[in-house]
N, C-alpha and C. Protein backbone atom coordinates (compact mmCIF):
# COMPACT_ATOMS: atom_id res chain seq x y z
N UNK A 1 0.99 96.17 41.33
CA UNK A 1 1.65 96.11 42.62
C UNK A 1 0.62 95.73 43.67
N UNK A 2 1.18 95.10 44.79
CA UNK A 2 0.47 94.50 45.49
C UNK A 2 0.87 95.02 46.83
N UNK A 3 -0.35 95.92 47.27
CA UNK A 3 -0.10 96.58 48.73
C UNK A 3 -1.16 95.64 49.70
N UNK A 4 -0.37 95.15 50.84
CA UNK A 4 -1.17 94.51 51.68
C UNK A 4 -1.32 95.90 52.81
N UNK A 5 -1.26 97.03 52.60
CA UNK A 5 -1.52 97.59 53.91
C UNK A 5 -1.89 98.57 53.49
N UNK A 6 -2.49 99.58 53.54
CA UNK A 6 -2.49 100.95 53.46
C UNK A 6 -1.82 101.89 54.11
N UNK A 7 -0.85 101.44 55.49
CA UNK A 7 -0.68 101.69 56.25
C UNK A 7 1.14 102.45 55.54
N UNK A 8 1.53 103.33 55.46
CA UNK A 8 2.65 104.14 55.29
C UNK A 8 4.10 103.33 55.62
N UNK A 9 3.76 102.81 56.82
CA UNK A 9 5.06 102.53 57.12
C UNK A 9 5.28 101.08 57.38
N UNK A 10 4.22 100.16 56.59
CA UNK A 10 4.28 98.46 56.23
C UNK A 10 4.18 98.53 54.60
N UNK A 11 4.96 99.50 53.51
CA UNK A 11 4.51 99.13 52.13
C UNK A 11 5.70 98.06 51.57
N UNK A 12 4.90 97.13 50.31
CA UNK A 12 5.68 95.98 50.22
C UNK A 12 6.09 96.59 48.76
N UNK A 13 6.88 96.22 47.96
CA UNK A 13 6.75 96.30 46.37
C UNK A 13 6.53 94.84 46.02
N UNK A 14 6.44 94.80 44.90
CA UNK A 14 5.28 93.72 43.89
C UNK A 14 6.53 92.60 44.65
N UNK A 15 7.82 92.26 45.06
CA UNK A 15 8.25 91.09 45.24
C UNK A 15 8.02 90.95 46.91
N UNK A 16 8.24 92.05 47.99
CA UNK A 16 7.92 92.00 49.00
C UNK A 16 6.53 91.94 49.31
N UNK A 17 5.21 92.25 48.80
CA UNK A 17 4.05 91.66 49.19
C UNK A 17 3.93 90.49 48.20
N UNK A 18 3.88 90.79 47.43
CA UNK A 18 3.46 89.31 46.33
C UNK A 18 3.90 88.20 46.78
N UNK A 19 5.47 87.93 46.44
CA UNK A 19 6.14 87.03 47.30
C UNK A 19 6.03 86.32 48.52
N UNK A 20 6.08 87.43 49.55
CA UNK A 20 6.11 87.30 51.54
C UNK A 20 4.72 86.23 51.28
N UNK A 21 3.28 87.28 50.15
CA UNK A 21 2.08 86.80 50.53
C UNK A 21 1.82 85.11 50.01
N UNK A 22 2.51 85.19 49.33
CA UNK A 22 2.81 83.58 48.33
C UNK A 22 3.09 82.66 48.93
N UNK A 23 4.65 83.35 49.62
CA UNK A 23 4.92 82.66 51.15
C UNK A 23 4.02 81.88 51.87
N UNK A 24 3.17 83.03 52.87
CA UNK A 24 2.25 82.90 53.30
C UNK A 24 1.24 81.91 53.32
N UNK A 25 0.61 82.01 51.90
CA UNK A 25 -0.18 81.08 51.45
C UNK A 25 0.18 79.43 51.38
N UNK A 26 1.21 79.27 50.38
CA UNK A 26 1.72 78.02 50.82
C UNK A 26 1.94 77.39 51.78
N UNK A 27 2.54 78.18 52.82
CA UNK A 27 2.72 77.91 54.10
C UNK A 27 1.05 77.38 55.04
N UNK A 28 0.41 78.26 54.68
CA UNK A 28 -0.93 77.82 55.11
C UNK A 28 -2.11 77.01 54.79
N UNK A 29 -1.49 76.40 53.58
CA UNK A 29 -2.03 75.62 52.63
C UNK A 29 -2.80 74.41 53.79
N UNK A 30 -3.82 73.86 53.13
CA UNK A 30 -4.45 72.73 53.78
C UNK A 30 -3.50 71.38 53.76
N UNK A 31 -3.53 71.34 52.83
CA UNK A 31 -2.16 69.94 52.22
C UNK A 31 -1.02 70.18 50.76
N UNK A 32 -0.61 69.85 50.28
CA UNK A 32 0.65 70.22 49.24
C UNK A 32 0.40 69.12 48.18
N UNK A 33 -1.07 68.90 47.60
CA UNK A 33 -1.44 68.26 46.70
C UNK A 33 -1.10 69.30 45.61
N UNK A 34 -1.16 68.59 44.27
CA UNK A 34 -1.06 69.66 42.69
C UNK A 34 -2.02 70.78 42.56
N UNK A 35 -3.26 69.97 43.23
CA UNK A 35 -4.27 70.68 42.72
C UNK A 35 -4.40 71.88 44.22
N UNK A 36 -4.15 71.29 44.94
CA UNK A 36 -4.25 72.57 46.20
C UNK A 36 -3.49 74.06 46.28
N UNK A 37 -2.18 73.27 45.87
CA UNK A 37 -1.21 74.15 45.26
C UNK A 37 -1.40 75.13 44.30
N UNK A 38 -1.82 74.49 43.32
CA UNK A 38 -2.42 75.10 41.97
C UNK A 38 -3.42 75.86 42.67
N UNK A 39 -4.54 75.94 43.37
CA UNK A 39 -5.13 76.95 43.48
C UNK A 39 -4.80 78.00 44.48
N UNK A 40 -3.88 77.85 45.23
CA UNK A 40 -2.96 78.88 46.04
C UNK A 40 -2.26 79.54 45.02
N UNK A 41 -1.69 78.99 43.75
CA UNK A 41 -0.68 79.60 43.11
C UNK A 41 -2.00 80.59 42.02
N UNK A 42 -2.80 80.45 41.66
CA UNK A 42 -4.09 80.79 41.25
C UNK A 42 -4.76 82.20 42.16
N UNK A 43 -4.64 82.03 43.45
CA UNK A 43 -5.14 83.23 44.01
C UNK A 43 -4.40 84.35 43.93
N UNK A 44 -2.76 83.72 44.05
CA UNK A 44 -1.75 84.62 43.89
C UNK A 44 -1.68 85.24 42.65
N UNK A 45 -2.37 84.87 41.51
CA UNK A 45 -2.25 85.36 40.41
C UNK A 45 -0.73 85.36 39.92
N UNK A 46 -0.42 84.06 39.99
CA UNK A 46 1.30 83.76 39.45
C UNK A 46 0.95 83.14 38.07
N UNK A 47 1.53 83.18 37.05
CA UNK A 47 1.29 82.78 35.92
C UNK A 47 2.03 80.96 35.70
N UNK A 48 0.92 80.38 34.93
CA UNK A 48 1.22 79.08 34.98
C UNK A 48 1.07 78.45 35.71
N UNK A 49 -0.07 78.94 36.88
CA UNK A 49 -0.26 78.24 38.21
C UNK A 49 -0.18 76.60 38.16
N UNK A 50 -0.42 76.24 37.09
CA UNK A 50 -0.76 74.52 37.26
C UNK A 50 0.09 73.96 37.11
N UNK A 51 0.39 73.44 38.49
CA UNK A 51 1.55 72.42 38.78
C UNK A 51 1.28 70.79 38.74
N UNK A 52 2.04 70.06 38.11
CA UNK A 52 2.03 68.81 38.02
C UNK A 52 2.63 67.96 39.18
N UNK A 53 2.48 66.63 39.41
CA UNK A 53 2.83 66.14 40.71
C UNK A 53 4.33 66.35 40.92
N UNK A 54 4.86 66.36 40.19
CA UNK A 54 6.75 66.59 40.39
C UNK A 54 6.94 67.73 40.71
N UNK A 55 5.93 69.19 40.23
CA UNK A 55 6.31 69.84 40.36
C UNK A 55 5.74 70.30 41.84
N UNK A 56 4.95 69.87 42.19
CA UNK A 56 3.97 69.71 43.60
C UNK A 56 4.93 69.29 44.56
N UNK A 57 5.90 68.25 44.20
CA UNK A 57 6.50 68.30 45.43
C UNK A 57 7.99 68.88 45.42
N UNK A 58 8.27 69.13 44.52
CA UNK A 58 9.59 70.22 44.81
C UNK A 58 8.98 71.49 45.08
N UNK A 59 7.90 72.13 45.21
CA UNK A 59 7.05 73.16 45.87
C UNK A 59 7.00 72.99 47.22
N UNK A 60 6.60 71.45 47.59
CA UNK A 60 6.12 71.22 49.12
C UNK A 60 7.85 71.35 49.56
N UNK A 61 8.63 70.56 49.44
CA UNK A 61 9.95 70.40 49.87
C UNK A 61 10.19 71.71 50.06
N UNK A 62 10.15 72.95 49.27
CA UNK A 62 10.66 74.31 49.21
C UNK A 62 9.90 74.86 50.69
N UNK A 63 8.90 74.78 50.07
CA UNK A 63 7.31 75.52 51.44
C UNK A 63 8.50 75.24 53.05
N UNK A 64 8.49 73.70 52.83
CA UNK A 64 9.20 73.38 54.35
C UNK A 64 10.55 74.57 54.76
N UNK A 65 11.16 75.02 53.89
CA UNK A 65 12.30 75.52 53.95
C UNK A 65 11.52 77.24 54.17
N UNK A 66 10.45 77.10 54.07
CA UNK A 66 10.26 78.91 54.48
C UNK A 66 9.39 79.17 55.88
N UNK A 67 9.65 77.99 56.35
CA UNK A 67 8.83 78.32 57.88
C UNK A 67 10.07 78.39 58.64
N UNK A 68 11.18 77.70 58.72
CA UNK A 68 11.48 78.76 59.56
C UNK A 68 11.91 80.87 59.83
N UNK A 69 11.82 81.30 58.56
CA UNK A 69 11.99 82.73 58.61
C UNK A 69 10.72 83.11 59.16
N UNK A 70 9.23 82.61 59.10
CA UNK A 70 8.43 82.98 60.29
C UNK A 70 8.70 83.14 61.67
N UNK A 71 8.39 83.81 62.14
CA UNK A 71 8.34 84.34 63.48
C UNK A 71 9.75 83.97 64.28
N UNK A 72 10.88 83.72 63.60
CA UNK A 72 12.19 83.61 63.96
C UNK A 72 12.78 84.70 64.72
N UNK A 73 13.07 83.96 66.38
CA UNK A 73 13.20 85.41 67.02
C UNK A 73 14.49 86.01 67.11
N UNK A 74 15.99 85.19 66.07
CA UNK A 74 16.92 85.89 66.03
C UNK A 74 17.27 86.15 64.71
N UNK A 75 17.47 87.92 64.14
CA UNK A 75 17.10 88.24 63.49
C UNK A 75 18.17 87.68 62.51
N UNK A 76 20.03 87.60 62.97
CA UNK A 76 20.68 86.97 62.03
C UNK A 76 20.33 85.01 61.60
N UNK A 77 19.73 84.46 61.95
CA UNK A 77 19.00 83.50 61.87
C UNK A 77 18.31 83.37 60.54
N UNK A 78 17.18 84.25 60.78
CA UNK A 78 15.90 84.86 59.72
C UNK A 78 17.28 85.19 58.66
N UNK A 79 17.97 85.57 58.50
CA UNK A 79 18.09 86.56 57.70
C UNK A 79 19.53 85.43 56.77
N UNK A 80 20.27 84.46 58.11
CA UNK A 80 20.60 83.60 57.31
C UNK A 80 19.44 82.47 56.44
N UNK A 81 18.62 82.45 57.01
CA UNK A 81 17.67 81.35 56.15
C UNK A 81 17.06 81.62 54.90
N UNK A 82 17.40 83.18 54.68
CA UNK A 82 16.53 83.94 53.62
C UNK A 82 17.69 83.53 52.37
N UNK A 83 18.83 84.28 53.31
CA UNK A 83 19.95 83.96 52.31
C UNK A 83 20.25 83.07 51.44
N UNK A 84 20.07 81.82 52.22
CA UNK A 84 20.36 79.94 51.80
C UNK A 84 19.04 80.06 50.50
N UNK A 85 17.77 80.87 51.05
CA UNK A 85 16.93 80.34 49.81
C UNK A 85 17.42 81.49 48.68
N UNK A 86 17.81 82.05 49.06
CA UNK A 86 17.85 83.20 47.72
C UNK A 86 19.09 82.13 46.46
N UNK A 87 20.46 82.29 47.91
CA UNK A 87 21.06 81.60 46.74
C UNK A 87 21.27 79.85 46.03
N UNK A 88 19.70 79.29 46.74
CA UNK A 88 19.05 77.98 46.28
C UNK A 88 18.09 78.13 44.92
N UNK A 89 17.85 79.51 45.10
CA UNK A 89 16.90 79.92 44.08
C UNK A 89 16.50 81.25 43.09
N UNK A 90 17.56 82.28 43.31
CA UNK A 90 17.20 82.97 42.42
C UNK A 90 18.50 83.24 41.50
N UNK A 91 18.09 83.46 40.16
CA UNK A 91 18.92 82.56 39.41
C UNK A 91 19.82 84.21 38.76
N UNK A 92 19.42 85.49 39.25
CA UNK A 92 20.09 86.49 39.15
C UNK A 92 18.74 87.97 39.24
N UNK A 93 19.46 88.57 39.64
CA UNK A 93 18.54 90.15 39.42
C UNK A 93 18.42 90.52 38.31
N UNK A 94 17.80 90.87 37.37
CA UNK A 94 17.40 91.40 36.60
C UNK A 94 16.33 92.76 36.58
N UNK A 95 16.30 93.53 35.52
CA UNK A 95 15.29 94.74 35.33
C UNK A 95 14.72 94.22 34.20
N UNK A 96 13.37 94.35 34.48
CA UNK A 96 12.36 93.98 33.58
C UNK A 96 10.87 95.04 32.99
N UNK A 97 10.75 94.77 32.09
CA UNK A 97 9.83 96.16 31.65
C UNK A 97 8.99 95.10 30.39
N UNK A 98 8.59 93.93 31.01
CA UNK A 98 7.13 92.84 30.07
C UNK A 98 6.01 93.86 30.61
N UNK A 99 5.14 93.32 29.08
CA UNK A 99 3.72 93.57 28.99
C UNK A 99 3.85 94.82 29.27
N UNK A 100 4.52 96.11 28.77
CA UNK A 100 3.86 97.63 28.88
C UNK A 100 4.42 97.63 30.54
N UNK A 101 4.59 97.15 30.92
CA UNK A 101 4.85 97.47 32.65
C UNK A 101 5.95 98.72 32.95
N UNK A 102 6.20 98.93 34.05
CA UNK A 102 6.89 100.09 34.37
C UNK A 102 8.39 98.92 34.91
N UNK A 103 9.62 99.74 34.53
CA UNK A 103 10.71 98.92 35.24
C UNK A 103 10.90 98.22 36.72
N UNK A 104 11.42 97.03 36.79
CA UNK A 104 10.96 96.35 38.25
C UNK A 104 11.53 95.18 38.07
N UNK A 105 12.16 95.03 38.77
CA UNK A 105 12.67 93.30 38.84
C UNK A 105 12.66 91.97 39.33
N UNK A 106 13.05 91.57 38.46
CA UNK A 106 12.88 90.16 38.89
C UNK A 106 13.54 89.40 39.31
N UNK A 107 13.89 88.14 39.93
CA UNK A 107 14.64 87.86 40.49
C UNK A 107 14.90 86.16 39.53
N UNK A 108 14.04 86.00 38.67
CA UNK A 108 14.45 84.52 37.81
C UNK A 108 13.88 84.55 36.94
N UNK A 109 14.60 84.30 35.67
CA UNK A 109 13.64 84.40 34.33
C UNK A 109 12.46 83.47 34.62
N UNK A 110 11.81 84.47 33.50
CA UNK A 110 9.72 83.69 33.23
C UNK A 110 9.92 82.77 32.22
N UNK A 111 11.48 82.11 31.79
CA UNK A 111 11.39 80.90 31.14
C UNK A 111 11.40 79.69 31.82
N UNK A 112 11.91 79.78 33.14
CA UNK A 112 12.14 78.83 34.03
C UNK A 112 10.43 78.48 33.88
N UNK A 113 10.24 76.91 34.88
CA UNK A 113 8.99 76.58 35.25
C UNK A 113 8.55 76.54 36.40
N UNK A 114 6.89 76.71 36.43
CA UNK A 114 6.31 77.31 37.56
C UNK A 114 6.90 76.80 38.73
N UNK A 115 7.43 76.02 38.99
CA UNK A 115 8.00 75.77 40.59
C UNK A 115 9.67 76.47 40.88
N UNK A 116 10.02 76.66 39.69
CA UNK A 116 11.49 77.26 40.18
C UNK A 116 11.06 78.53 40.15
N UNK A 117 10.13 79.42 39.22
CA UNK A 117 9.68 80.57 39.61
C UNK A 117 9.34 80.93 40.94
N UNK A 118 8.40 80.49 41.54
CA UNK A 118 7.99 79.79 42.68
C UNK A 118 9.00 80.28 43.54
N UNK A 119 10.29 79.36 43.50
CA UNK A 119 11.17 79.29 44.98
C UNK A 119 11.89 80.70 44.57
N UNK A 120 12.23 80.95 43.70
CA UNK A 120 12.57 82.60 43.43
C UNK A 120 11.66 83.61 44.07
N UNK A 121 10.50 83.82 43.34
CA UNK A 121 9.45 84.69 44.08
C UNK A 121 9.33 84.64 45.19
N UNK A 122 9.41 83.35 46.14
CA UNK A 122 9.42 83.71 47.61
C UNK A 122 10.75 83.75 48.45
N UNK A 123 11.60 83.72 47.97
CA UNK A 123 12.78 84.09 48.56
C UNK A 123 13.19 85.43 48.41
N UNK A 124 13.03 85.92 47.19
CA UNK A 124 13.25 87.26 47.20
C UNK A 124 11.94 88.18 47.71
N UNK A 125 10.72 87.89 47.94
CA UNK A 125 9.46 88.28 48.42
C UNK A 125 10.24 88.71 49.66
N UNK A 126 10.37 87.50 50.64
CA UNK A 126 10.99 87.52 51.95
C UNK A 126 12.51 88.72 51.91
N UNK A 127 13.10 88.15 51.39
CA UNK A 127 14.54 89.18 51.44
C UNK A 127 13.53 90.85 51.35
N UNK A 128 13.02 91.00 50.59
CA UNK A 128 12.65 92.30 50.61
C UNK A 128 11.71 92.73 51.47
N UNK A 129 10.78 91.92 51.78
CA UNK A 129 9.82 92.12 53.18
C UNK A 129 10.64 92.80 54.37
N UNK A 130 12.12 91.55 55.02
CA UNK A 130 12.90 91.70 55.55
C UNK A 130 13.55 92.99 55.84
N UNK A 131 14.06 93.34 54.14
CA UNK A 131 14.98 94.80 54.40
C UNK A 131 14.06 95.82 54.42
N UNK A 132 12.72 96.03 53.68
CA UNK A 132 11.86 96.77 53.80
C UNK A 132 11.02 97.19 55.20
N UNK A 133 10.47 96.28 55.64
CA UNK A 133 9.82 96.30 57.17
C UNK A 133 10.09 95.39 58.29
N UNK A 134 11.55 94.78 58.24
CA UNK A 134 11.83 93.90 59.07
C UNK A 134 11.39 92.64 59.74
N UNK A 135 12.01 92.13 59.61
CA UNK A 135 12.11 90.33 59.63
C UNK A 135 10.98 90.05 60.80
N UNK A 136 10.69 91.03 61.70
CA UNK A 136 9.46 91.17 62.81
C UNK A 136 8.62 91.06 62.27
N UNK A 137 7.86 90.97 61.57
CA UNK A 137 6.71 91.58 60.58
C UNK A 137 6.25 89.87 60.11
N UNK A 138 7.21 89.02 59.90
CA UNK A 138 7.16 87.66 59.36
C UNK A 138 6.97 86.99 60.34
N UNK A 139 5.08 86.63 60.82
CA UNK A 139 5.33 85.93 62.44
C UNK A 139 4.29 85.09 61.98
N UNK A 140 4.46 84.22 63.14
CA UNK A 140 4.05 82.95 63.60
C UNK A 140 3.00 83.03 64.57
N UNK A 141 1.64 82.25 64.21
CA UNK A 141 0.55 82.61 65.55
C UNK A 141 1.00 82.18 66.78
N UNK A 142 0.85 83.06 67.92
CA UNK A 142 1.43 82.63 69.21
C UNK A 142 0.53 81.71 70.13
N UNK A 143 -0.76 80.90 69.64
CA UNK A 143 -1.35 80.54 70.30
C UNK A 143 -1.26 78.96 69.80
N UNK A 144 -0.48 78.47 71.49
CA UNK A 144 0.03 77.29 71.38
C UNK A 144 -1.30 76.10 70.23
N UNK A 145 -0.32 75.44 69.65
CA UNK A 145 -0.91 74.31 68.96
C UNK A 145 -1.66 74.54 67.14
N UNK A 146 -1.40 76.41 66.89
CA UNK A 146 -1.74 76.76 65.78
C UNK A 146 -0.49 76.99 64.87
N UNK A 147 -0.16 76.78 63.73
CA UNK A 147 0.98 76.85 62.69
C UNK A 147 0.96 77.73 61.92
N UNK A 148 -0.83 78.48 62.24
CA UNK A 148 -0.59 79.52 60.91
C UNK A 148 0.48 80.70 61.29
N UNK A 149 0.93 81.17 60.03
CA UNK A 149 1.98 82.02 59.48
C UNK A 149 1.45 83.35 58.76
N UNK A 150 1.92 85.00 59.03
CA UNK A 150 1.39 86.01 58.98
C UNK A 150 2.20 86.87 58.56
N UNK A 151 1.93 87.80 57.50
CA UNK A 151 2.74 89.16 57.37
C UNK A 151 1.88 90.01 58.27
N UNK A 152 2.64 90.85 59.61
CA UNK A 152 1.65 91.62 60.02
C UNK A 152 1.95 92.88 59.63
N UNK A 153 0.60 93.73 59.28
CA UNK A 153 0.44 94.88 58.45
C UNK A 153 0.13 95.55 59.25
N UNK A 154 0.00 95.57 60.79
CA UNK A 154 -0.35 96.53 61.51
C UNK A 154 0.35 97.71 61.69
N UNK A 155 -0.29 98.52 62.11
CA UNK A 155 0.53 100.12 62.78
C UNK A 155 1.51 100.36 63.21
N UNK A 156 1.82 99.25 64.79
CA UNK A 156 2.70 99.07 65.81
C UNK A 156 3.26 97.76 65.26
N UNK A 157 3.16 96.72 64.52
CA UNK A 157 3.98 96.11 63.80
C UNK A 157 4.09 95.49 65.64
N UNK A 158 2.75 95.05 66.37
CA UNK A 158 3.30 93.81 67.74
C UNK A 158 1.94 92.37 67.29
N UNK A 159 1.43 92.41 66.20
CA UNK A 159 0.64 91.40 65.95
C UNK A 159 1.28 90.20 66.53
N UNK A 160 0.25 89.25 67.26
CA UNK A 160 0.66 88.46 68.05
C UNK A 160 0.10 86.85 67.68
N UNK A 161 -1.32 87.52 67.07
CA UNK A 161 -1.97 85.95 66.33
C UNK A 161 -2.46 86.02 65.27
N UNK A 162 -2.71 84.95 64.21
CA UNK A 162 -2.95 84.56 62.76
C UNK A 162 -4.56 85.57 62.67
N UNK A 163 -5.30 85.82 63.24
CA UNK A 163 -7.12 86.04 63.38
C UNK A 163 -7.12 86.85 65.03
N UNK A 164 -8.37 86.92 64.94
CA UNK A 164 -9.12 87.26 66.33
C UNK A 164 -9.64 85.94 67.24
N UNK A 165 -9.59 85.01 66.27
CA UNK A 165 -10.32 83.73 66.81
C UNK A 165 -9.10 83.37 67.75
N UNK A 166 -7.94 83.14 67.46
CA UNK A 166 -6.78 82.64 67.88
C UNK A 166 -6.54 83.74 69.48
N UNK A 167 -6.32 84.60 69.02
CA UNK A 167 -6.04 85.85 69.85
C UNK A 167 -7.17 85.77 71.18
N UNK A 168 -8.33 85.61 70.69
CA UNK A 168 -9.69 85.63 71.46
C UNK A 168 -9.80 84.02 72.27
N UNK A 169 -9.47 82.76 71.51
CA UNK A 169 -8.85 81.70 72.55
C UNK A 169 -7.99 81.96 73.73
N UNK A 170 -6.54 82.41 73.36
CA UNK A 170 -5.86 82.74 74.45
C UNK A 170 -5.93 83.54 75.57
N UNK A 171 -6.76 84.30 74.62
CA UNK A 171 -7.18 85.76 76.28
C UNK A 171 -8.33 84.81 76.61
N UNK A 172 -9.31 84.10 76.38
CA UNK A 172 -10.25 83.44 77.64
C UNK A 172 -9.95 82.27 78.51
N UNK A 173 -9.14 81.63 77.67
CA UNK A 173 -8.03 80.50 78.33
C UNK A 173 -7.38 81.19 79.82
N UNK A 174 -6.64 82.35 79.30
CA UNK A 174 -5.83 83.03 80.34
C UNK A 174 -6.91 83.41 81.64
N UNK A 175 -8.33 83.98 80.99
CA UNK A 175 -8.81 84.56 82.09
C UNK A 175 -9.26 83.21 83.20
N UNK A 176 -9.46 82.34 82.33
CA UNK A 176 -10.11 81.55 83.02
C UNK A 176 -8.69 80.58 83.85
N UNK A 177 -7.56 80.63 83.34
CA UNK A 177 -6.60 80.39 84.54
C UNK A 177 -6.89 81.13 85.87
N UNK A 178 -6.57 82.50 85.43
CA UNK A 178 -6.90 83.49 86.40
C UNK A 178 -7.81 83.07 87.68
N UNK A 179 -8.85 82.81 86.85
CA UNK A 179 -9.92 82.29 87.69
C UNK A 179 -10.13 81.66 88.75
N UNK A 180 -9.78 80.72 88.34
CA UNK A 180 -9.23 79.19 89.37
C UNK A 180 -8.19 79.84 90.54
């Protein structure tokens, strides 16, 4: 299981962090080449990471379809867009108990291939992020002209930018409006 927080009241289970973070990653990807992909799908520790060019771009095509549930500020919105991917891509719920594991489910058989796994894992990642710690939590850096995309794991759940770098632009920008 994959906890992005320590924090009590941001915990994900293995499809709400794994997933959201998969999300994430793709979304922040440099470019949506095989091999770029492949090593995003590689950090994630998703099995079968290596995607071939066909499968590279029915990945990229998908990726496009999960920015808007970032930082979407109406929540039936977010929550229709989650929907459209769930039922674009997960091919049923299931309970699963592979490799010695403890019961937990999945949302598309591990016969499918790595890219339809893929749009499963992050649709249901998201759906459960969503019902778990709310669709707030799935944001967008607020500092004009940046795209990166964030699960925020904070305390107060008001994270506002991707880094400190981003965050630390806008507050000297601002002061220095001020200024003038």
């Amino acid at each position: 299981m994959v906890q992005l927080c320590c924090n009590a009241l941001v915990q994900f289970n293995t499809y709400g962090g794994t997933g959201a973070a998969l999300a994430v990653g793709l979304l922040n990807a440099p470019d949506h080449r095989a091999a770029t992909l492949s090593a995003v799908l590689r950090a994630h520790e998703v099995t079968d990471p290596d995607l071939d060019d066909a499968q590279a771009e029915r990945v990229s095509a998908w990726t496009a379809r999960l920015h808007p549930v970032f930082g979407a500020p109406d929540p039936d919105a977010q929550i229709a867009a989650v929907n459209a991917l769930l039922a674009d891509a997960a091919t049923g719920v299931q309970v699963s108990t592979h490799d010695g594991t403890a019961p937990h489910l999945h949302y598309v058989s591990q016969d499918l291939d790595t890219a339809e796994r893929i749009k499963a894992t992050t649709a249901g990642g998201l759906a459960v992020a969503i019902c778990g710690a709310g669709g707030s939590r799935l944001g967008r850096c607020g500092r004009p002209g940046c795209a990166t995309v964030f699960i925020d794991t904070s305390r107060n759940g008001r994270r506002r930018f991707c880094s400190v770098a981003c965050a630390n632009r806008v507050n000297v920008a601002a002061h220095r409006a001020r200024a003038r």
